[in-house]
N, C-alpha and C. Protein backbone atom coordinates (compact mmCIF):
# COMPACT_ATOMS: atom_id res chain seq x y z
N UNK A 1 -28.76 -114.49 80.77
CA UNK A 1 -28.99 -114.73 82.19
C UNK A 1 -29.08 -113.39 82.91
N UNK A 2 -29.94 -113.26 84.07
CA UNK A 2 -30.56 -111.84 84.81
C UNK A 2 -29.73 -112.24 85.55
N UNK A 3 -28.63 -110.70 86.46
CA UNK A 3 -27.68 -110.97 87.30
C UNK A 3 -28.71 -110.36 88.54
N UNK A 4 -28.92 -111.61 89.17
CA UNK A 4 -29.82 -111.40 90.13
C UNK A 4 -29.13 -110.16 91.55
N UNK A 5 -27.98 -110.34 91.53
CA UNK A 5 -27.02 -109.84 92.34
C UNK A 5 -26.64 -108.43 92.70
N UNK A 6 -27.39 -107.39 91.82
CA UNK A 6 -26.99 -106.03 90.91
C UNK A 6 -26.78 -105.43 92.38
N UNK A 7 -25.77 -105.11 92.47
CA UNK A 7 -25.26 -103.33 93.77
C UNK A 7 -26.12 -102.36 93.67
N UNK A 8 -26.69 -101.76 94.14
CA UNK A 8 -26.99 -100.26 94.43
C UNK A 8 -26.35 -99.64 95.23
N UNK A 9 -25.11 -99.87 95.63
CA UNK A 9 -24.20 -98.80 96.82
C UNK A 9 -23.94 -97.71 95.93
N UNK A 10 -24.19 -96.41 96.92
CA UNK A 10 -23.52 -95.41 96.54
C UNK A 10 -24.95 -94.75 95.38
N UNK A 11 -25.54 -95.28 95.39
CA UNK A 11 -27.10 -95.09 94.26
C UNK A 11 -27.82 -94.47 95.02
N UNK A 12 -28.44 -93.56 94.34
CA UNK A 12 -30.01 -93.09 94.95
C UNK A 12 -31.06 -93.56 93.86
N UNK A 13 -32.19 -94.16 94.57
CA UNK A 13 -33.31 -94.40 93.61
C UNK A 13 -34.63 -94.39 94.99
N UNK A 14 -35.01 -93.42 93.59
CA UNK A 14 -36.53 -93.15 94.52
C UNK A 14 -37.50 -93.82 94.09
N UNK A 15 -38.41 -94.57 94.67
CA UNK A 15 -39.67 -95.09 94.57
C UNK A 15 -40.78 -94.57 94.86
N UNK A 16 -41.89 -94.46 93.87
CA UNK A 16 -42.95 -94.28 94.09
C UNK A 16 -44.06 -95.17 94.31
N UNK A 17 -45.20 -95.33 94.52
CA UNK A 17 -45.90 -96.54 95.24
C UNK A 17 -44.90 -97.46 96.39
N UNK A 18 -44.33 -96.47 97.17
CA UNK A 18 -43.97 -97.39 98.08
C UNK A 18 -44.39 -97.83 99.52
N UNK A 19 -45.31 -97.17 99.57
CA UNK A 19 -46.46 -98.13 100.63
C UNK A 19 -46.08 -99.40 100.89
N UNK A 20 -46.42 -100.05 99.85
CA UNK A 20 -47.22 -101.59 99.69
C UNK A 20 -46.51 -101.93 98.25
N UNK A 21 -46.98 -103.38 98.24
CA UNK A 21 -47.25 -104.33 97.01
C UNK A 21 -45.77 -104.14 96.40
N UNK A 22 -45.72 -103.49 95.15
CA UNK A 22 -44.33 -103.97 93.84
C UNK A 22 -43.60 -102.73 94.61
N UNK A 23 -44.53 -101.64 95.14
CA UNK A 23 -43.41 -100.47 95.75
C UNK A 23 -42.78 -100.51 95.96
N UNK A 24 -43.64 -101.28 97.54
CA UNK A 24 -42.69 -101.22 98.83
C UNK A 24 -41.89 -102.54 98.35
N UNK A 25 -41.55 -103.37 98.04
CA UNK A 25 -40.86 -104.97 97.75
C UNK A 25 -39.63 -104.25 96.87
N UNK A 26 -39.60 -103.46 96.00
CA UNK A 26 -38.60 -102.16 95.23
C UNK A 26 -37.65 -101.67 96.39
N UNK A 27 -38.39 -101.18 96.79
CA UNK A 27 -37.78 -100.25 98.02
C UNK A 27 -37.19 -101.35 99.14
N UNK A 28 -37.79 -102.10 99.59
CA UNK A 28 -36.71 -103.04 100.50
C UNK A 28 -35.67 -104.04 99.49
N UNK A 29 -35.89 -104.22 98.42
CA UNK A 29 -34.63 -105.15 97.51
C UNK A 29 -33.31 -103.87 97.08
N UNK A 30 -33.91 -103.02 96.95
CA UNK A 30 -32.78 -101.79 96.45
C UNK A 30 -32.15 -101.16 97.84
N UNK A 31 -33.04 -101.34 98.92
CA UNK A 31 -32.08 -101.19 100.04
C UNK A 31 -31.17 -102.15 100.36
N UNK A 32 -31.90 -103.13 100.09
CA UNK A 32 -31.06 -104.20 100.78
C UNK A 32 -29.49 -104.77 100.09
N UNK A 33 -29.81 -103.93 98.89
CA UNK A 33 -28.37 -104.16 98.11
C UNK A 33 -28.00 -102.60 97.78
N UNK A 34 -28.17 -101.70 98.93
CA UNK A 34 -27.24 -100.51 99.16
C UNK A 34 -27.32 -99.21 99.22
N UNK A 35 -28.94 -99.25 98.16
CA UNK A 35 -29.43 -97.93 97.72
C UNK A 35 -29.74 -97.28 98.61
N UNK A 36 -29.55 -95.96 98.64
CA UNK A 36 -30.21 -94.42 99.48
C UNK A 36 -31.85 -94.59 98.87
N UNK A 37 -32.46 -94.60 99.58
CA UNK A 37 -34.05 -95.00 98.92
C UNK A 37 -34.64 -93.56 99.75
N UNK A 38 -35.47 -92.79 98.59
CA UNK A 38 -36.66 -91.82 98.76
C UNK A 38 -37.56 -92.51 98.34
N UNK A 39 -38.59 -92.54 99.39
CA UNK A 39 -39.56 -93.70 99.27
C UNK A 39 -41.19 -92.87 99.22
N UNK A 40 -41.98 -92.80 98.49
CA UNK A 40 -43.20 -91.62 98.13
C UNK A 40 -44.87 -92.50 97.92
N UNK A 41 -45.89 -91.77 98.24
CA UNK A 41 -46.93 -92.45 97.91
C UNK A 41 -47.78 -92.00 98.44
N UNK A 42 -48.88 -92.21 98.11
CA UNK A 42 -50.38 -91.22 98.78
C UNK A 42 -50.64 -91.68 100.45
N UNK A 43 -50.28 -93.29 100.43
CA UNK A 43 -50.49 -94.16 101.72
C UNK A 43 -49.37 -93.65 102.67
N UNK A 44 -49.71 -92.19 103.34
CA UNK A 44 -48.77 -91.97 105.03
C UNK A 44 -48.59 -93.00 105.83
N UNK A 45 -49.75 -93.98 106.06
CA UNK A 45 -49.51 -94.80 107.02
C UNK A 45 -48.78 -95.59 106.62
N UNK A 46 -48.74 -96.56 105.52
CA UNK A 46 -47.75 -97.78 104.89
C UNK A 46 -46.53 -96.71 104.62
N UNK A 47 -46.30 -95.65 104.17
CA UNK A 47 -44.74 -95.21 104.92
C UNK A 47 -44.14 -94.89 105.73
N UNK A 48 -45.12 -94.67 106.76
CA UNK A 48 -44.82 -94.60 107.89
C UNK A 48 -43.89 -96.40 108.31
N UNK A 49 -44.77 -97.31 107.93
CA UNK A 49 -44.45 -98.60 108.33
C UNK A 49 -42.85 -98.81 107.86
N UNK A 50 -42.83 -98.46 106.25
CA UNK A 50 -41.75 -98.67 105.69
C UNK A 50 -40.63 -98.06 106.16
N UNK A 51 -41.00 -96.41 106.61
CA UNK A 51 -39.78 -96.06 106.92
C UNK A 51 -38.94 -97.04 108.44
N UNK A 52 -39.87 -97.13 109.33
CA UNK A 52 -39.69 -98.03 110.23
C UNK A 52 -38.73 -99.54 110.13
N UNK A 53 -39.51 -100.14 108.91
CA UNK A 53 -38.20 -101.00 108.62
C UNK A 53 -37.51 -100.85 107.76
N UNK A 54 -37.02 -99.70 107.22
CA UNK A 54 -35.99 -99.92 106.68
C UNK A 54 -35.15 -98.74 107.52
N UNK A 55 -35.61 -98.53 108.26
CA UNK A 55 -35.17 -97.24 109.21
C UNK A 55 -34.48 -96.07 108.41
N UNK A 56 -35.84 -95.33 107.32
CA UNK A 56 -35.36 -94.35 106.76
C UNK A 56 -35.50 -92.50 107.38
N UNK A 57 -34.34 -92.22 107.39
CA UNK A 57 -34.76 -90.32 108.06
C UNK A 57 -35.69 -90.02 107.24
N UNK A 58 -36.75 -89.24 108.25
CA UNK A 58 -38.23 -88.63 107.97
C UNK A 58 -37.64 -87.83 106.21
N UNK A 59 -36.55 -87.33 105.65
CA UNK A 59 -36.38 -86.51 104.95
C UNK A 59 -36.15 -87.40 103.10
N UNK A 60 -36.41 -88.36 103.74
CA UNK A 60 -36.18 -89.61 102.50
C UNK A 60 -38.04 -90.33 102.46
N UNK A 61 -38.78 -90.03 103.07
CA UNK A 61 -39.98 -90.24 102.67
C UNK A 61 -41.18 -89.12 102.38
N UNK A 62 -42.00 -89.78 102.14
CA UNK A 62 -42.74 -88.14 101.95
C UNK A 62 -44.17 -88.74 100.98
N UNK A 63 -45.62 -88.12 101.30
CA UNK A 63 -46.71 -88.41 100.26
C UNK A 63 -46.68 -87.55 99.30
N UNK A 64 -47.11 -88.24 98.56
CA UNK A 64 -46.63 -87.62 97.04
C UNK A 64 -48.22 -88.57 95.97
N UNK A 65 -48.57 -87.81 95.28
CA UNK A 65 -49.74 -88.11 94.22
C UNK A 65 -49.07 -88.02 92.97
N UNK A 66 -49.25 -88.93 92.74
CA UNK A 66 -48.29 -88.71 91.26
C UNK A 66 -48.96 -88.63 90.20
N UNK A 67 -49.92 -88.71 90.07
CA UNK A 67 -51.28 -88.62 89.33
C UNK A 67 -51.53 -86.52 89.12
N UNK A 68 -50.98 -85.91 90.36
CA UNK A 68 -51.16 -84.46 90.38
C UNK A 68 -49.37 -83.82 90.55
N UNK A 69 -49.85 -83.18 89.07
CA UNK A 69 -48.51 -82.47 89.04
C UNK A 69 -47.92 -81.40 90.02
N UNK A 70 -48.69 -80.75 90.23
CA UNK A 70 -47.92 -80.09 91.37
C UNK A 70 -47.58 -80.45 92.92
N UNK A 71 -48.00 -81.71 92.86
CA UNK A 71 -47.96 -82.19 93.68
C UNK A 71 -46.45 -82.74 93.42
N UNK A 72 -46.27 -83.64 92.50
CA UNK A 72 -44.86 -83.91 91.89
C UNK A 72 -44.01 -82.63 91.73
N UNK A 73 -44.06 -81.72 90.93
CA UNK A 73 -43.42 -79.91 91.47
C UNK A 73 -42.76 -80.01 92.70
N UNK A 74 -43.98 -80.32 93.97
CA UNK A 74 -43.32 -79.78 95.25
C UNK A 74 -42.55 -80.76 95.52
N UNK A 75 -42.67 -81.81 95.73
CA UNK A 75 -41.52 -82.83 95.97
C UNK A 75 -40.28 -82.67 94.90
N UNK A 76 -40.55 -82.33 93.56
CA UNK A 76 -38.60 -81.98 92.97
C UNK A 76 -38.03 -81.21 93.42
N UNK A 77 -38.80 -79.96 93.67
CA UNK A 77 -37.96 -78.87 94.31
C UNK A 77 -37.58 -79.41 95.95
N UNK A 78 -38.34 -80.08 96.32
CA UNK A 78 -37.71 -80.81 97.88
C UNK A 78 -36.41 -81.66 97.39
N UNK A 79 -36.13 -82.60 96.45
CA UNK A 79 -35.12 -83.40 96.35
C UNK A 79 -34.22 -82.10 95.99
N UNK A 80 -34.34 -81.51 95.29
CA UNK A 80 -33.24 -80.73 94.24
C UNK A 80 -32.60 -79.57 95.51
N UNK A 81 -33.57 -79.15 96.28
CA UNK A 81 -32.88 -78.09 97.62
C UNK A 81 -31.95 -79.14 98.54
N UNK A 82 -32.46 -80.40 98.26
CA UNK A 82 -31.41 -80.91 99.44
C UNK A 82 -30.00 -81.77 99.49
């Protein structure tokens, strides 16, 4: 049996594709059971939306291509300085 119930307090988990679709639905179920969510994706505007409802500080979202590595580069060294 899947413990539908699982905690994320006290967790950080970052999502990528979180715009939209399986992302963003990630990112509001892992908030909603506690997680610190860094939320990433090419779509500014759909994180813009997201950060809105889940009311995340500008410093927990961010576009990100994950497809281009240095693009991924600059965002680790952003998580890892902060």
């Amino acid at each position: 049996m899947i413990d539908n119930k699982v905690s994320y307090e006290n967790q950080t988990v970052i999502v990528t594709g979180a715009a939209r679709g399986i992302g963003a639905a990630t990112a509001r179920l892992v908030a909603a059971r506690g997680a610190q969510v860094f939320a990433f994706d090419i779509n500014r505007e759909g994180l813009l939306d997201l950060q809105s409802e889940l009311s995340l500080p500008d410093s927990q979202i961010g576009t990100l291509d994950i497809g281009n590595q240095s693009s991924i580069d600059r965002k680790s060294t952003r998580l890892n300085s902060s």
